[in-house]
Protein backbone atom coordinates (compact mmCIF):
# COMPACT_ATOMS: atom_id res chain seq x y z
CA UNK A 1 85.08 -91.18 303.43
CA UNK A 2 84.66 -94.44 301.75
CA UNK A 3 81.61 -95.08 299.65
CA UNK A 4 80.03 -97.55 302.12
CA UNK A 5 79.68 -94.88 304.83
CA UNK A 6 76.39 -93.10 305.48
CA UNK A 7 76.86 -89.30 304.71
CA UNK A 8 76.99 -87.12 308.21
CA UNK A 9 74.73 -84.31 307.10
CA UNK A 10 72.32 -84.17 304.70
CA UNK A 11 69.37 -81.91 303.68
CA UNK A 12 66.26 -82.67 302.23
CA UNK A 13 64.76 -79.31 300.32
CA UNK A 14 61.52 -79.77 300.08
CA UNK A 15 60.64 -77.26 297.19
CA UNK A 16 57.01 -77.57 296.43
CA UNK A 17 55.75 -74.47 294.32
CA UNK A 18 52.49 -73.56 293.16
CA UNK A 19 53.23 -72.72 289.49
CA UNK A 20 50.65 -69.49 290.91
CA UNK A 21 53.95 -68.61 292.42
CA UNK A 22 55.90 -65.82 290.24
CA UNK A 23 59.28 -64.82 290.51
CA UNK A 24 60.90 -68.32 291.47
CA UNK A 25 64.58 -68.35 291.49
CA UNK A 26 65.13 -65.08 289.84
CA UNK A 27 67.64 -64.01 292.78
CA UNK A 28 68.72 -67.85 292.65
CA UNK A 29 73.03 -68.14 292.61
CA UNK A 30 74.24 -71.24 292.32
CA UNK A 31 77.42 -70.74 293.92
CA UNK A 32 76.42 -68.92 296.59
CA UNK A 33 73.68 -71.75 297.40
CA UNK A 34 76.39 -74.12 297.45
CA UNK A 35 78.87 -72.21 299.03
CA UNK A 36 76.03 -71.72 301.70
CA UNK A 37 75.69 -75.65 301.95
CA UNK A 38 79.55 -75.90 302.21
CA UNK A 39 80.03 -73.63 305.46
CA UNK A 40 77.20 -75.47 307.05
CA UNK A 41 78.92 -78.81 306.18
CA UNK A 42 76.36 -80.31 304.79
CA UNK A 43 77.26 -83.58 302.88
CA UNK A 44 74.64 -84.64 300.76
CA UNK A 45 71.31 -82.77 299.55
CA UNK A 46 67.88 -83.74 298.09
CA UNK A 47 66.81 -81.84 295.14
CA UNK A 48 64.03 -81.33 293.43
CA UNK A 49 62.98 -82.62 289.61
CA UNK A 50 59.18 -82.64 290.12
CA UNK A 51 57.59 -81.85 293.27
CA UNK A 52 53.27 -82.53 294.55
CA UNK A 53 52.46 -79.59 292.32
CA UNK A 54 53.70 -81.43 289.43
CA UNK A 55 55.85 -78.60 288.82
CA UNK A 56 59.56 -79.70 287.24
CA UNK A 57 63.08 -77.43 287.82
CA UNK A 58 64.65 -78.75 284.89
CA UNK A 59 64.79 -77.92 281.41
CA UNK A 60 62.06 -80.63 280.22
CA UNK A 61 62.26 -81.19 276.54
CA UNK A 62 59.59 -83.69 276.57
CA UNK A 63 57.45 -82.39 279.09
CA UNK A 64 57.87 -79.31 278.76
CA UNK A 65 54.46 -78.41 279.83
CA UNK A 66 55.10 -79.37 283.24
CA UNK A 67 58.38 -77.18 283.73
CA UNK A 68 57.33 -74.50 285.79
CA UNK A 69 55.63 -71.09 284.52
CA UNK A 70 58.28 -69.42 286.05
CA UNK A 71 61.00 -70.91 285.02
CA UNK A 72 61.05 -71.75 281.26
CA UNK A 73 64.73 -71.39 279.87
CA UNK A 74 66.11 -71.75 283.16
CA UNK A 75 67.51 -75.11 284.70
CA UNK A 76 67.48 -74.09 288.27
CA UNK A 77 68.07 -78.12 288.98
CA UNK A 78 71.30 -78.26 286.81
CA UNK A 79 72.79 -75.40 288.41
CA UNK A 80 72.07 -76.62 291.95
CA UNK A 81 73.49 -80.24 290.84
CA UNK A 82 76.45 -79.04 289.43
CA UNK A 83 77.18 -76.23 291.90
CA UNK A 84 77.19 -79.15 295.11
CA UNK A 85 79.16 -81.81 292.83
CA UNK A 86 81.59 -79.51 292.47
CA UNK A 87 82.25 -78.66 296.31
CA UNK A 88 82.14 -82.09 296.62
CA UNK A 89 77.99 -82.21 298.40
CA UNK A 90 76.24 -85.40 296.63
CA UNK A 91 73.53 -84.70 295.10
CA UNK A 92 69.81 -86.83 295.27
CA UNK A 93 67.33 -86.19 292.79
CA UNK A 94 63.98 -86.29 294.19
CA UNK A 95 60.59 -86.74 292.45
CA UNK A 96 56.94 -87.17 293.56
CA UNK A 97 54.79 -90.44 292.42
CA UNK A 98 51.65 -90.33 294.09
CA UNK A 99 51.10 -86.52 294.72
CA UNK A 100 50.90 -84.25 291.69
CA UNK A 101 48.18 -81.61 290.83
CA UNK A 102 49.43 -81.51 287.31
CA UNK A 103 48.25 -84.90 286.51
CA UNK A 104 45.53 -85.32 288.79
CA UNK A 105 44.38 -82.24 286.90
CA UNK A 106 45.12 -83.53 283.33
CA UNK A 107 44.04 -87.27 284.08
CA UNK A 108 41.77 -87.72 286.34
CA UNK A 109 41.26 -91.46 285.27
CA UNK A 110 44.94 -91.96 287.21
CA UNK A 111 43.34 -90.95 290.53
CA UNK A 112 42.93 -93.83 293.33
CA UNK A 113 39.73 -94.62 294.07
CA UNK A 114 38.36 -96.86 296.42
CA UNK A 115 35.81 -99.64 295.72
CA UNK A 116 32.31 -97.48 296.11
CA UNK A 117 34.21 -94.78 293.43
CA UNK A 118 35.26 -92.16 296.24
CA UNK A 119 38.39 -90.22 296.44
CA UNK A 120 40.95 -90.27 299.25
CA UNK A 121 40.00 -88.53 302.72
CA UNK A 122 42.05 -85.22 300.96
CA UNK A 123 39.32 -84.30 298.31
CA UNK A 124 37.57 -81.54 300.11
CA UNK A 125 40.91 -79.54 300.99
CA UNK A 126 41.21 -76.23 299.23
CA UNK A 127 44.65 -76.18 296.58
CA UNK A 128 46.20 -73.74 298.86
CA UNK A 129 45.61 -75.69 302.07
CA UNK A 130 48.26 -78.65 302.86
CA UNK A 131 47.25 -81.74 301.90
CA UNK A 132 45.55 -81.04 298.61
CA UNK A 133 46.64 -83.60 296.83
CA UNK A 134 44.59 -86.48 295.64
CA UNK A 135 46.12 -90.27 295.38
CA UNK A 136 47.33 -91.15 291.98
CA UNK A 137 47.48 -94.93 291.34
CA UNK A 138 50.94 -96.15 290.26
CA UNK A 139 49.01 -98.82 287.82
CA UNK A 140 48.14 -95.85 285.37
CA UNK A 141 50.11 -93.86 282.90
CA UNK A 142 51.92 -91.96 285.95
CA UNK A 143 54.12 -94.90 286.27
CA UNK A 144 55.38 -93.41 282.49
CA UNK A 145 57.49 -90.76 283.71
């Protein structure tokens, strides 16, 4: 397969977990995972660095705040990378920009608000319902990470 060509198969995992959430990944093996992806022929998969919870699956050394609860030590993200690469499935890295309860929660002056001050139409969903993020403006300090 040359470069140019548009992978057959790929997977987008969308992993986005509460840090409320205990026990993630403890069964989690790599090669099984990728071995998994392999029989299913899947070429190329999206992974997951921070998702809308503003939870991150890597080892953060300088935000290590935001890695989640349930995971400190472990880089669940570097084993899934380097389990794919080396069956041969690219990898994507994916990360949220405008959704994440983390910051919303920490800096509320990055929310997007409208010209009368109001929130978007998502405010008065629950945390646990879908669609409970607020907008975070991309002309604040989120733009940073």
């Amino acid at each position: 397969m040359s470069v140019n060509e548009v992978k057959f198969r790929q997977i987008h995992l969308d992993f986005h977990t509460s840090e409320l959430i205990e026990g993630v990944g403890n069964d989690f093996d790599a090669e099984r995972f990728a071995a998994t992806l392999d029989e299913a022929r899947v070429d190329s998969i999206n992974l997951f660095v921070r998702c809308h919870h503003g939870m991150m699956y890597y080892d953060s050394k300088k935000f290590s705040e935001r890695v989640h609860l349930h995971l400190k030590g472990r880089d669940i993200l570097k084993q899934q990378a380097e389990a794919c690469r080396k069956r041969g499935i690219h990898v994507n890295l994916y990360i949220t920009v405008r959704w994440d309860v983390y910051s919303y929660t920490e800096h509320p002056e990055w929310v997007a608000i409208d010209a009368e001050g109001r929130y978007s139409d998502h405010e008065k969903r629950g945390y646990l319902e879908a669609g409970f993020y607020r907008n975070l403006c991309v002309n604040t300090g989120i733009a940073n990470f």
